[in-house]
N, C-alpha and C. Protein backbone atom coordinates (compact mmCIF):
# COMPACT_ATOMS: atom_id res chain seq x y z
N UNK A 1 -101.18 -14.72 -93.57
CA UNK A 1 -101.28 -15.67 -92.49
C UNK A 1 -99.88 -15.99 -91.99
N UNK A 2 -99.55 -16.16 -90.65
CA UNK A 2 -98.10 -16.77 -90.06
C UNK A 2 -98.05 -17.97 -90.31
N UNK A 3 -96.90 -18.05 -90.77
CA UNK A 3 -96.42 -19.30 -90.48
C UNK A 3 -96.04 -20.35 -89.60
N UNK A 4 -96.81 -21.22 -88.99
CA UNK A 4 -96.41 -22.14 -87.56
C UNK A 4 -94.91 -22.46 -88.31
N UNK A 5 -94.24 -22.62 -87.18
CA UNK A 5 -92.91 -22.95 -86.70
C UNK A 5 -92.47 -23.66 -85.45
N UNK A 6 -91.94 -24.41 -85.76
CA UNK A 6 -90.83 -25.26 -84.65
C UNK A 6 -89.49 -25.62 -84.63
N UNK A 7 -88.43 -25.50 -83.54
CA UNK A 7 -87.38 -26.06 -83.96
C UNK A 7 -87.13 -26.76 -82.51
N UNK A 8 -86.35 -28.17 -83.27
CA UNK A 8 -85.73 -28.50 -82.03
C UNK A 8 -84.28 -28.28 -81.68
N UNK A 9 -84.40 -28.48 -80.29
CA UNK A 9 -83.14 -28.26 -79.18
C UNK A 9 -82.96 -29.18 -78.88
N UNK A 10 -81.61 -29.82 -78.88
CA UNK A 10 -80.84 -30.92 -77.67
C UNK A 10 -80.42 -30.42 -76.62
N UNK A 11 -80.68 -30.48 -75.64
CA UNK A 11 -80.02 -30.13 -74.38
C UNK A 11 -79.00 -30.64 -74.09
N UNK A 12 -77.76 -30.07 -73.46
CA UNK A 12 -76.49 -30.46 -73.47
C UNK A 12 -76.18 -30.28 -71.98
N UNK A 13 -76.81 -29.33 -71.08
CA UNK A 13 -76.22 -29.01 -69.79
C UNK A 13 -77.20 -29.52 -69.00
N UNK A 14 -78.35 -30.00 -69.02
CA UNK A 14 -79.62 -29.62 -68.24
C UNK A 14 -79.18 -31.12 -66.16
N UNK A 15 -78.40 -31.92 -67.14
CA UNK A 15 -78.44 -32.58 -65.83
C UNK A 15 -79.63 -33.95 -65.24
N UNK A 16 -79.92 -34.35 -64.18
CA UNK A 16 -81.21 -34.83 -64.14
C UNK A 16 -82.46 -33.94 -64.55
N UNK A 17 -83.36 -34.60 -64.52
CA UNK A 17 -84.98 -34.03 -64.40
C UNK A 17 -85.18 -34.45 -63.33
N UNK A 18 -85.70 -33.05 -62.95
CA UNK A 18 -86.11 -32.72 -61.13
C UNK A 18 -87.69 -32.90 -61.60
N UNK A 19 -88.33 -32.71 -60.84
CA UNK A 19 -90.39 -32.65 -60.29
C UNK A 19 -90.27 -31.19 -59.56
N UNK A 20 -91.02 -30.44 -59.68
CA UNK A 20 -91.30 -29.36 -59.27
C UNK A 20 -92.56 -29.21 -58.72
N UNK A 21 -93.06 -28.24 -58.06
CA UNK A 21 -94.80 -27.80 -58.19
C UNK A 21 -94.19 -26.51 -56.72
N UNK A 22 -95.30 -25.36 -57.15
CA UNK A 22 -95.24 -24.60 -56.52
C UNK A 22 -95.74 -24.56 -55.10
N UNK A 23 -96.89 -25.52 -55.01
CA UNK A 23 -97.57 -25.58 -53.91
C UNK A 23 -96.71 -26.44 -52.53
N UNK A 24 -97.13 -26.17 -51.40
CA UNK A 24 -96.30 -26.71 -50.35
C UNK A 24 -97.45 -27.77 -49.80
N UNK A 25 -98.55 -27.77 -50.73
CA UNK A 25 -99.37 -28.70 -50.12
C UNK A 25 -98.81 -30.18 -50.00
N UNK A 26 -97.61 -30.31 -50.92
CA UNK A 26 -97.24 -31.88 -50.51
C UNK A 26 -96.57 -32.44 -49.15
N UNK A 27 -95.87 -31.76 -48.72
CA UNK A 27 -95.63 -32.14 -47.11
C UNK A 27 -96.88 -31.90 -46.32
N UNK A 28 -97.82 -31.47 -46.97
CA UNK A 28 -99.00 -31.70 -45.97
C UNK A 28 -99.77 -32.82 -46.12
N UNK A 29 -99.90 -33.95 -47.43
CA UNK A 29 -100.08 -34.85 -47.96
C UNK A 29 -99.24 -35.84 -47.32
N UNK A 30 -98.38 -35.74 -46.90
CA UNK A 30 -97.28 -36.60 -45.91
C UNK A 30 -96.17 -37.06 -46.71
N UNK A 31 -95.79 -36.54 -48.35
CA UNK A 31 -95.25 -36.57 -49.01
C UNK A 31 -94.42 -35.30 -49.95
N UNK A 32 -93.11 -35.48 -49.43
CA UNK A 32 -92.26 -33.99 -50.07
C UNK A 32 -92.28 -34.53 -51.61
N UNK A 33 -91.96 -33.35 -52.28
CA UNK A 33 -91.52 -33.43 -53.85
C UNK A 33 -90.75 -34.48 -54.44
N UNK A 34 -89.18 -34.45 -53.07
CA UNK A 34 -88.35 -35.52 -53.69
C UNK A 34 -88.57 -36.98 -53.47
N UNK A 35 -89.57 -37.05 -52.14
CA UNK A 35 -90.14 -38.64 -52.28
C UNK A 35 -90.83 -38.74 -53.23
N UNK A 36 -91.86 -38.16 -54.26
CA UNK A 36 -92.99 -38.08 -54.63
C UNK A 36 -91.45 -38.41 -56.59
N UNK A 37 -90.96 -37.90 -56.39
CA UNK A 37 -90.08 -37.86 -57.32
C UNK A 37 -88.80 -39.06 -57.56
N UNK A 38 -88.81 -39.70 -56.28
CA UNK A 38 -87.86 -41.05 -56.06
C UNK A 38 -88.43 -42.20 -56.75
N UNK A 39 -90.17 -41.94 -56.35
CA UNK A 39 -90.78 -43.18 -56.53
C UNK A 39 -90.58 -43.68 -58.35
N UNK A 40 -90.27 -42.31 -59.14
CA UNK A 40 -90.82 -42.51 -60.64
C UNK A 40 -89.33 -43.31 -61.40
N UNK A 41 -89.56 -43.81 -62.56
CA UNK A 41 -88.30 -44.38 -63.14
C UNK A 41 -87.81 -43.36 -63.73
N UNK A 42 -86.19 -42.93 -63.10
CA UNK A 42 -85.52 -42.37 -64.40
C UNK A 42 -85.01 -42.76 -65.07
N UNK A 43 -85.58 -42.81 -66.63
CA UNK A 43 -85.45 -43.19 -67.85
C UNK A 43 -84.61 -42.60 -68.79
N UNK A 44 -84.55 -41.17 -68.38
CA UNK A 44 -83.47 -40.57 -69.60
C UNK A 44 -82.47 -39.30 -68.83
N UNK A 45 -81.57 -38.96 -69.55
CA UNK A 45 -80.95 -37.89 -68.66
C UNK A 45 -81.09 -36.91 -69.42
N UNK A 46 -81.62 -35.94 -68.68
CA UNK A 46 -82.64 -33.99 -69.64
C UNK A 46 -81.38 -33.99 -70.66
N UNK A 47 -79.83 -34.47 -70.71
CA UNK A 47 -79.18 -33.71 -71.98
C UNK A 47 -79.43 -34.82 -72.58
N UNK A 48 -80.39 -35.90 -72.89
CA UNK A 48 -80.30 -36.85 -73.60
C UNK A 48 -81.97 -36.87 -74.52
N UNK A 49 -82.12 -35.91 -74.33
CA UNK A 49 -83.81 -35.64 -74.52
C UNK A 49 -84.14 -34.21 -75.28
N UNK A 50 -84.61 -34.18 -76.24
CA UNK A 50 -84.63 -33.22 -77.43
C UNK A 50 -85.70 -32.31 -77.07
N UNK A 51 -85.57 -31.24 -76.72
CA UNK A 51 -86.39 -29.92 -76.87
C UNK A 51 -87.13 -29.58 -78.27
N UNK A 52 -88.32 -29.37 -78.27
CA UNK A 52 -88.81 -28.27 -79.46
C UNK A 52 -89.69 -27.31 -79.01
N UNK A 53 -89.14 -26.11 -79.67
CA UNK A 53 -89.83 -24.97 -79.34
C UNK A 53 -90.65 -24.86 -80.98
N UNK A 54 -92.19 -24.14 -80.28
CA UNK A 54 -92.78 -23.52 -81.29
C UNK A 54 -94.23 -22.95 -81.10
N UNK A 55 -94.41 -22.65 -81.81
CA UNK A 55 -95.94 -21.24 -81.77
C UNK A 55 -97.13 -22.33 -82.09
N UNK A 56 -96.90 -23.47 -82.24
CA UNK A 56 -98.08 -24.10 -82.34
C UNK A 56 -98.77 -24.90 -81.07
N UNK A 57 -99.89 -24.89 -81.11
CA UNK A 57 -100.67 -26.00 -79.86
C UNK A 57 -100.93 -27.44 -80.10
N UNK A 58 -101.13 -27.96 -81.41
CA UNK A 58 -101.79 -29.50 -81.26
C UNK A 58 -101.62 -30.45 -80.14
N UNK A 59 -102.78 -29.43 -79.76
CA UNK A 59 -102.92 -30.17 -78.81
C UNK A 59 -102.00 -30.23 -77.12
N UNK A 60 -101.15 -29.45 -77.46
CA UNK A 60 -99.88 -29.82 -76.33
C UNK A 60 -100.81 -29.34 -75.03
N UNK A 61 -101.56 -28.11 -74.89
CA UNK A 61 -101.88 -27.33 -74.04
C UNK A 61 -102.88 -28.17 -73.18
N UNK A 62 -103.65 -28.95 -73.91
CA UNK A 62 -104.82 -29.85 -73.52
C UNK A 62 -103.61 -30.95 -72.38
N UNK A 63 -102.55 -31.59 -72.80
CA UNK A 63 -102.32 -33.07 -72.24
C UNK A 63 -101.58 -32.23 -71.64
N UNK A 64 -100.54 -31.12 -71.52
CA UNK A 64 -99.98 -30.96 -70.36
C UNK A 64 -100.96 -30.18 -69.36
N UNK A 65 -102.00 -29.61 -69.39
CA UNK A 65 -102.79 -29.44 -68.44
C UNK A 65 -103.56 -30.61 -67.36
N UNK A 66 -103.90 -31.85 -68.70
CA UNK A 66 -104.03 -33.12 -67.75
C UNK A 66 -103.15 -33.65 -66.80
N UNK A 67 -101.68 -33.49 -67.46
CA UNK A 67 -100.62 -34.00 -66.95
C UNK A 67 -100.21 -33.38 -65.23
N UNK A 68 -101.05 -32.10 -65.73
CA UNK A 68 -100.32 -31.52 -64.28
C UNK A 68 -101.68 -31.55 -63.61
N UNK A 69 -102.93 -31.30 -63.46
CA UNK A 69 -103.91 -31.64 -62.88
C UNK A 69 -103.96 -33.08 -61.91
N UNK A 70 -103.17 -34.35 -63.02
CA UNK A 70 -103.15 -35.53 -62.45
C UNK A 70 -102.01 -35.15 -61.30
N UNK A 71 -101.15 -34.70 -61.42
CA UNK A 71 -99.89 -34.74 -60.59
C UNK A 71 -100.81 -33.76 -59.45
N UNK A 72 -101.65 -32.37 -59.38
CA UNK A 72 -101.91 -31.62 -58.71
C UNK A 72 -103.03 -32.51 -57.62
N UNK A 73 -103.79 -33.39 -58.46
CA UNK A 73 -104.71 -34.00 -57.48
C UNK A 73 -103.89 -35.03 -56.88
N UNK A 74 -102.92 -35.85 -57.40
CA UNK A 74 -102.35 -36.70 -56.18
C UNK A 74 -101.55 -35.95 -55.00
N UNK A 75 -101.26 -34.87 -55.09
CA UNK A 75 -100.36 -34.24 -54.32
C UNK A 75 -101.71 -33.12 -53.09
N UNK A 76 -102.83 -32.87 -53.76
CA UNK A 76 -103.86 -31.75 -52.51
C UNK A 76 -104.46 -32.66 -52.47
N UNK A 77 -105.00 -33.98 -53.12
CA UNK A 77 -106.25 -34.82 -52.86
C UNK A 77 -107.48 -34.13 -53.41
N UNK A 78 -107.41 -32.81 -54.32
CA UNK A 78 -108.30 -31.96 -54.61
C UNK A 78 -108.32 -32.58 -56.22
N UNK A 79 -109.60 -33.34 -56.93
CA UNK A 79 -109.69 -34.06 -58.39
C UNK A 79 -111.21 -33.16 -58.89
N UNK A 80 -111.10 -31.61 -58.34
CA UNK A 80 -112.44 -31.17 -58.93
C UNK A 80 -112.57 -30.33 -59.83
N UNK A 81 -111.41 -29.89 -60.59
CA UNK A 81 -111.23 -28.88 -61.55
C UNK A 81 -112.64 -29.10 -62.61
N UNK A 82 -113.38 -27.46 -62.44
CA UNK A 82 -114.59 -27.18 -63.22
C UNK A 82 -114.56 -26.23 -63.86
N UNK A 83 -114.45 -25.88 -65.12
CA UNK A 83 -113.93 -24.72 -66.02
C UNK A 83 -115.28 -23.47 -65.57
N UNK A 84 -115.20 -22.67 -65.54
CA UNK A 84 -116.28 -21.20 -65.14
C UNK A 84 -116.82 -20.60 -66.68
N UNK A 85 -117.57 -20.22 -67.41
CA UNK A 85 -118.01 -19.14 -68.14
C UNK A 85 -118.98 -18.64 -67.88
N UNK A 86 -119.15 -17.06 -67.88
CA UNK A 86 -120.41 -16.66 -67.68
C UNK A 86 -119.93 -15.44 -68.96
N UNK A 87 -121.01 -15.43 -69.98
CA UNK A 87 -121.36 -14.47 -71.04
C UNK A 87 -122.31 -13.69 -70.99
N UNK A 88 -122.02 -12.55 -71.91
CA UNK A 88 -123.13 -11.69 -71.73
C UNK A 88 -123.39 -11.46 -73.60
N UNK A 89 -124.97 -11.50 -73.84
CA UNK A 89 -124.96 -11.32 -75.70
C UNK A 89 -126.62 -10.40 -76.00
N UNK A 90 -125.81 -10.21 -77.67
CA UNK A 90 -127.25 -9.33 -78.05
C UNK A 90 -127.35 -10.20 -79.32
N UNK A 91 -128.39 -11.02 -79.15
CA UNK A 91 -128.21 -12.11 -80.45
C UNK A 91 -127.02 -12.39 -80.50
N UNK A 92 -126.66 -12.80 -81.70
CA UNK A 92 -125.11 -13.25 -81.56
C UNK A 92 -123.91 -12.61 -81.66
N UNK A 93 -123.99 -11.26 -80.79
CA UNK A 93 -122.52 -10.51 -80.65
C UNK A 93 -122.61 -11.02 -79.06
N UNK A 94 -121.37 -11.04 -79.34
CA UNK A 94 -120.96 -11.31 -77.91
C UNK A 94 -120.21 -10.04 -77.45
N UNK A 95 -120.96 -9.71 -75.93
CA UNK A 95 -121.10 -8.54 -75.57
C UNK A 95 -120.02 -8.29 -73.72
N UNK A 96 -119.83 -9.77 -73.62
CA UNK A 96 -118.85 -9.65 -72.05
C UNK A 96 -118.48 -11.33 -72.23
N UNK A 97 -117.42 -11.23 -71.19
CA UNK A 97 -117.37 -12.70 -70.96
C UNK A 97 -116.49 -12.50 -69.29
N UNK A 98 -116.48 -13.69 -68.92
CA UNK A 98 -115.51 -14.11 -67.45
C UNK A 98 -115.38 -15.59 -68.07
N UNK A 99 -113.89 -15.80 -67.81
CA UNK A 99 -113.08 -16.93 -67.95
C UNK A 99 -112.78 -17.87 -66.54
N UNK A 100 -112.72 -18.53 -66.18
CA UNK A 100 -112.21 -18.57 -64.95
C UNK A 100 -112.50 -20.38 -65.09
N UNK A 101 -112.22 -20.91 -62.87
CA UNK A 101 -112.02 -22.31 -63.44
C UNK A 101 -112.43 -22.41 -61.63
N UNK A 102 -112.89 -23.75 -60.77
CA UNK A 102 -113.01 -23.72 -60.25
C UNK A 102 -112.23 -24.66 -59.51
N UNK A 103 -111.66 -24.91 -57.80
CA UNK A 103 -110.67 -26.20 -57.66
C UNK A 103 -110.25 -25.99 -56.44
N UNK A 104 -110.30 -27.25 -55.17
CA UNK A 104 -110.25 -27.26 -54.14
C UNK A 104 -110.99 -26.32 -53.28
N UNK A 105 -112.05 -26.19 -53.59
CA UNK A 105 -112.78 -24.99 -52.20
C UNK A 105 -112.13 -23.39 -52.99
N UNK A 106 -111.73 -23.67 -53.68
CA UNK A 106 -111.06 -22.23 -54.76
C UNK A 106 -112.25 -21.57 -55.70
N UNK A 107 -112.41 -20.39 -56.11
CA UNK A 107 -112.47 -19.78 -57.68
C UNK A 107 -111.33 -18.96 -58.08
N UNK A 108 -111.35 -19.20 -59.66
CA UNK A 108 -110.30 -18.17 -60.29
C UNK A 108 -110.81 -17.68 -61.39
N UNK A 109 -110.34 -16.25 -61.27
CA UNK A 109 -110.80 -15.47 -62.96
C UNK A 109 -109.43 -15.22 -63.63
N UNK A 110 -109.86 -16.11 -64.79
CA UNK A 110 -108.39 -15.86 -65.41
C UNK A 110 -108.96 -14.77 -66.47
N UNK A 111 -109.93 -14.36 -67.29
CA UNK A 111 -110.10 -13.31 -67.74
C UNK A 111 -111.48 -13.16 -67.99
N UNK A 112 -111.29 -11.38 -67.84
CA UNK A 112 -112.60 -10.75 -67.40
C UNK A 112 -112.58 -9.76 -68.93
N UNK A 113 -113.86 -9.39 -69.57
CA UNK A 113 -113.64 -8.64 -71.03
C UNK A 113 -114.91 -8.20 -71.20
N UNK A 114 -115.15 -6.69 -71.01
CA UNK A 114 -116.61 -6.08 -71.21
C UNK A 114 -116.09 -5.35 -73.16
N UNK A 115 -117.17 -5.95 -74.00
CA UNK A 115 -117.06 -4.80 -75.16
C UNK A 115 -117.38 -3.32 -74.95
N UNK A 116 -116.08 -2.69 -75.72
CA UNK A 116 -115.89 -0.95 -75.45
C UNK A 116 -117.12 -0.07 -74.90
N UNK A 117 -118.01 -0.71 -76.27
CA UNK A 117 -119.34 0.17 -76.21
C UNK A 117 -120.14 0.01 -74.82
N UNK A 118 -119.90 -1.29 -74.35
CA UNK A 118 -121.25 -1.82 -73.21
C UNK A 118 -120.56 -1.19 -71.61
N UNK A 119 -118.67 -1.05 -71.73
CA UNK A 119 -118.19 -0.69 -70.82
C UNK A 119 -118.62 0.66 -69.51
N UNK A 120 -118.00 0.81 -68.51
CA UNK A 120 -119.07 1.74 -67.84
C UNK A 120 -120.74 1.88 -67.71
N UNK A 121 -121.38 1.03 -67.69
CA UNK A 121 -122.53 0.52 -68.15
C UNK A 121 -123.13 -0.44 -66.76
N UNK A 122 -122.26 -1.11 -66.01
CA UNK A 122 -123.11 -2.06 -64.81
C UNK A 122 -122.57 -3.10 -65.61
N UNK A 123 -122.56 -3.89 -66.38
CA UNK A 123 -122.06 -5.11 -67.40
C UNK A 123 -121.06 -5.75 -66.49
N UNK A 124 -120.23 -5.20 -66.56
CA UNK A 124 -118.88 -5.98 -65.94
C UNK A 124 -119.16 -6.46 -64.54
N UNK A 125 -120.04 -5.27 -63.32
CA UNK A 125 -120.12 -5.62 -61.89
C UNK A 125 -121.34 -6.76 -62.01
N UNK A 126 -122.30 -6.56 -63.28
CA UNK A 126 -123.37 -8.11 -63.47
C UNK A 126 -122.61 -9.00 -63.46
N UNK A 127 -121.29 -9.45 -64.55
CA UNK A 127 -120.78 -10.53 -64.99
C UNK A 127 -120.04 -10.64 -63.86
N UNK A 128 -119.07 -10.38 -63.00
CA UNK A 128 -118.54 -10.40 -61.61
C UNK A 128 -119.48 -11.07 -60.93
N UNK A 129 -120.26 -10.28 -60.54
CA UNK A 129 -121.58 -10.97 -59.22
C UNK A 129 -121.74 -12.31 -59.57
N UNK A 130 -121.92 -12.25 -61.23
CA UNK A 130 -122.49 -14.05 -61.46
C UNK A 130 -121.63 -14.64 -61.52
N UNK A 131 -120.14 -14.38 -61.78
CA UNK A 131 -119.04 -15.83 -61.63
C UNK A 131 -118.85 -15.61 -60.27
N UNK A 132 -119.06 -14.58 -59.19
CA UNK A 132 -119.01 -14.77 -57.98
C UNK A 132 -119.83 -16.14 -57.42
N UNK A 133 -121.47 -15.42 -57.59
CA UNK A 133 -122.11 -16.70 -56.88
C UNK A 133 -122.31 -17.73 -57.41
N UNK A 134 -121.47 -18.13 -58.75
CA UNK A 134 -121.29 -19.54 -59.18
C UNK A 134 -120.01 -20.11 -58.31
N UNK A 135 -119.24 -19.63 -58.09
CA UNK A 135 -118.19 -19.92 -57.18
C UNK A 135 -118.74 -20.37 -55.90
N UNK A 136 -119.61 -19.76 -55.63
CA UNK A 136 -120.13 -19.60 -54.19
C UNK A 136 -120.79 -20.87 -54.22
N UNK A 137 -121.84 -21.29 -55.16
CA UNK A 137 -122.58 -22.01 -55.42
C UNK A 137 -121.60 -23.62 -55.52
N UNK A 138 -120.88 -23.39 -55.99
CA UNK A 138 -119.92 -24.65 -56.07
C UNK A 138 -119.48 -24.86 -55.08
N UNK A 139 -119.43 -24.36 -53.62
CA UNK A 139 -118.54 -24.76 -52.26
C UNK A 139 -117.31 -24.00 -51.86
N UNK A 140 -117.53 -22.68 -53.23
CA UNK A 140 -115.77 -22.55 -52.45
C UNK A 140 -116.18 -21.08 -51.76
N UNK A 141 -115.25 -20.82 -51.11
CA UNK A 141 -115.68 -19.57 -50.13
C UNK A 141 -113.99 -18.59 -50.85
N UNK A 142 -113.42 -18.12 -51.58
CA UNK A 142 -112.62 -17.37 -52.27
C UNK A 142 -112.62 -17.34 -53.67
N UNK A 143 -112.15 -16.55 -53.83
CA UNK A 143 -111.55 -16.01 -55.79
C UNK A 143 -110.70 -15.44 -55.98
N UNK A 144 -109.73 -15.64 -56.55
CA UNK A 144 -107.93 -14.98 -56.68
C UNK A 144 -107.99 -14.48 -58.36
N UNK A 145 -107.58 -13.30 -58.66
CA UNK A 145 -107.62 -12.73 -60.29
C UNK A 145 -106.22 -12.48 -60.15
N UNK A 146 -106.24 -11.89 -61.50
CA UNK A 146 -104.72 -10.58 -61.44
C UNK A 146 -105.41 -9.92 -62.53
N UNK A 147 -104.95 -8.91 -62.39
CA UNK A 147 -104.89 -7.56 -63.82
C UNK A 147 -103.36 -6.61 -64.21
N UNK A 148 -104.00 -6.25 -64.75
CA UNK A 148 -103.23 -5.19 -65.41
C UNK A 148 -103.28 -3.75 -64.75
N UNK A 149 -102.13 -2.65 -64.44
CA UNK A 149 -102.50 -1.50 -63.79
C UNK A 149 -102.90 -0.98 -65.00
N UNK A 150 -102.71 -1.33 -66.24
CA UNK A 150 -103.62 -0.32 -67.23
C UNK A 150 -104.97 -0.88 -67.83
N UNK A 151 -105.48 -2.10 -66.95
CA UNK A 151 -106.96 -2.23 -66.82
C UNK A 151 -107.51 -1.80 -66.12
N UNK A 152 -108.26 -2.60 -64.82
CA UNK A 152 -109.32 -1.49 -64.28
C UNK A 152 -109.05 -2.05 -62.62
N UNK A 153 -108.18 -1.92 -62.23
CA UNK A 153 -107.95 -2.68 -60.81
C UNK A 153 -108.89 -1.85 -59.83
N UNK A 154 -109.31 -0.70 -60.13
CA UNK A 154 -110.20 0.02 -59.45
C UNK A 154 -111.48 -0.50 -59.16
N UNK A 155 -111.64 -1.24 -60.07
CA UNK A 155 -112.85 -2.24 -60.72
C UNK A 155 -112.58 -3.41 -59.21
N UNK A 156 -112.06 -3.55 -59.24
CA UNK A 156 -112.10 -4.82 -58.31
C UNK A 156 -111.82 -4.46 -56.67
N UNK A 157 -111.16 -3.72 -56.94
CA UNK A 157 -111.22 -2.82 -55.04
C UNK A 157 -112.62 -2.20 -54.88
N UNK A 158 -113.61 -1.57 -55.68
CA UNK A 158 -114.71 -1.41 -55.31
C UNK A 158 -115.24 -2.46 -55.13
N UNK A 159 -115.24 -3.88 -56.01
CA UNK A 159 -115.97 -5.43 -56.02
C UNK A 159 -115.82 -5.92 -54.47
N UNK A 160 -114.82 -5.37 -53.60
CA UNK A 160 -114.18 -5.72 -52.25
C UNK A 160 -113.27 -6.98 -52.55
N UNK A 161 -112.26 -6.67 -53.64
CA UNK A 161 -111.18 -7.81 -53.56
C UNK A 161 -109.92 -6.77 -52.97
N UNK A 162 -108.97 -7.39 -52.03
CA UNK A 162 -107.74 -6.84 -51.67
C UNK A 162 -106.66 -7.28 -52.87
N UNK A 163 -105.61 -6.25 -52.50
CA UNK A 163 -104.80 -6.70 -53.58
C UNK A 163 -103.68 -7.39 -52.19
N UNK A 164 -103.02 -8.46 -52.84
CA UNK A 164 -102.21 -9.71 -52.18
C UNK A 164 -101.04 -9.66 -53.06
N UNK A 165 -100.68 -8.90 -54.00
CA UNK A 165 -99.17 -9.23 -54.84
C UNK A 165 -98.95 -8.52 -55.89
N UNK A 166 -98.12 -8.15 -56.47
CA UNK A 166 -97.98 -7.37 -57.46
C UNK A 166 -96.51 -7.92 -58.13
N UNK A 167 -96.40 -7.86 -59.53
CA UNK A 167 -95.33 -7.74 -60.17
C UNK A 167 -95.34 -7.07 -61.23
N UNK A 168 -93.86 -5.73 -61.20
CA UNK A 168 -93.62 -4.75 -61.80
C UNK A 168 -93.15 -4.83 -62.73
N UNK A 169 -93.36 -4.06 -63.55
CA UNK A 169 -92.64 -3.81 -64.94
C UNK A 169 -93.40 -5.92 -66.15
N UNK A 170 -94.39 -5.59 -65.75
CA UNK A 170 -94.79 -6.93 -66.08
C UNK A 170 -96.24 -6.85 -66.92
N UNK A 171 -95.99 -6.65 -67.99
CA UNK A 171 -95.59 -6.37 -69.18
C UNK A 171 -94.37 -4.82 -68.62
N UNK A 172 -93.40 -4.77 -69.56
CA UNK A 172 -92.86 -3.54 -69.48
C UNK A 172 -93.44 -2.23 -69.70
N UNK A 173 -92.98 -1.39 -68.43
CA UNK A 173 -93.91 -0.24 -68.08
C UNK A 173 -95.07 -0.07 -67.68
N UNK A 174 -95.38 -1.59 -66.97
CA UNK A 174 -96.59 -1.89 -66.25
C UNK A 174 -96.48 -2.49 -65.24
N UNK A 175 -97.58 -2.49 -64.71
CA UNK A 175 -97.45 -3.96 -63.61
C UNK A 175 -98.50 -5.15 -63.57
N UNK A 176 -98.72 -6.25 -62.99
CA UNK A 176 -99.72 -7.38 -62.72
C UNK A 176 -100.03 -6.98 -61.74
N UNK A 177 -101.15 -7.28 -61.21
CA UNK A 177 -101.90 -6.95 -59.66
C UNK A 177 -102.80 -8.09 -59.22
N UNK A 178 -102.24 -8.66 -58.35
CA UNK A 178 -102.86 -10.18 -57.86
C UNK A 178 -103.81 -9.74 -56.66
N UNK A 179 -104.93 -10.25 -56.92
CA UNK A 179 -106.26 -10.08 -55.92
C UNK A 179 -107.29 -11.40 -55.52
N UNK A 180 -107.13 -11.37 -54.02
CA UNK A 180 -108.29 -12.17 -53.56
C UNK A 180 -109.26 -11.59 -53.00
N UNK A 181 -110.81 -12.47 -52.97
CA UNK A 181 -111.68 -11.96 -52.00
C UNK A 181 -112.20 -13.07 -51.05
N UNK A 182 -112.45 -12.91 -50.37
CA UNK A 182 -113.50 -13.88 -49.37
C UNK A 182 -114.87 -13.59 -49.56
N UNK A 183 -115.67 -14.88 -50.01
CA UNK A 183 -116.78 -14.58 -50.67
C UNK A 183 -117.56 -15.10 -49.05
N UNK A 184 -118.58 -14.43 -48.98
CA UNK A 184 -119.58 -14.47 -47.61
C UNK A 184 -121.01 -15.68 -47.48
């Protein structure tokens, strides 16, 4: 068994703590980043504030997902995040799954997994169709994935998703392949 591990870091260079978010939806909210970031108390300065790195979760993954959800809905006005599963089983092997999550008029598949044996089979374009029209079913009219070029991106250009982005060498000697569709 591994051993969990942590160590901490003091930061020595880091400066203030900035607010970030990728989305530009906040000037459409009528509020930029750095107003949205004026309003809060700064309390400590980042080299005054201890880093720890480590391979464990308790829990961290759960409250910083709240943490940023809360910050994501005050900033789109969007508070509907709905987690997606759709499985596929033979008694109790589990035989496919789709991961995914639903949010603002959005779907997303964060992972798609047919077992070896059931693969090439129709399985995967079943489990697709049904996190499709659960998406559909929820209000949103899109679905954004990514894969792997050494998964099945072929798989999803027949599904009628375009590919919208790519980054290379991501895992090394591969690439990511970012895909949306417009669901009808």
């Amino acid at each position: 068994m591994l051993e969990k591990k942590s160590r901490e870091i003091t930061s020595q260079a880091f400066g203030l703590l900035q607010l970030g978010c990728g989305s530009s939806r906040a000037g459409q909210r009528g509020q930029s980043h750095e107003q949205v970031a004026a309003r809060l108390p700064r309390q400590l300065i980042a080299d005054e504030v201890n880093l720890v790195v480590s391979d464990r979760d308790d829990g961290i993954s759960e409250r910083i997902e709240a943490e940023l959800g809360a910050f994501n809905a005050e900033m789109t006005g969007h508070a509907d995040p709905q987690p997606l599963r759709v499985t596929a089983w033979d008694g109790g092997d589990l035989l496919a799954g789709l991961c995914g999550a639903t949010w603002g008029g959005c779907g997303y598949i964060d992972l798609i997994w047919v077992r070896a044996d059931y693969r090439r089979r129709g399985l995967g374009t079943r489990l697709l169709g049904t996190g499709e029209e659960e998406i559909r079913l929820r209000g949103c009219d899109r679905v954004a994935l990514a894969t792997y070029s050494f998964q099945a991106p072929s798989f999803y250009i027949r599904a009628g998703y375009t590919e919208c982005g790519r980054r290379s060498d991501f895992p090394n000697g591969h690439g990511q392949i970012l895909f949306v569709k417009r669901l009808g």
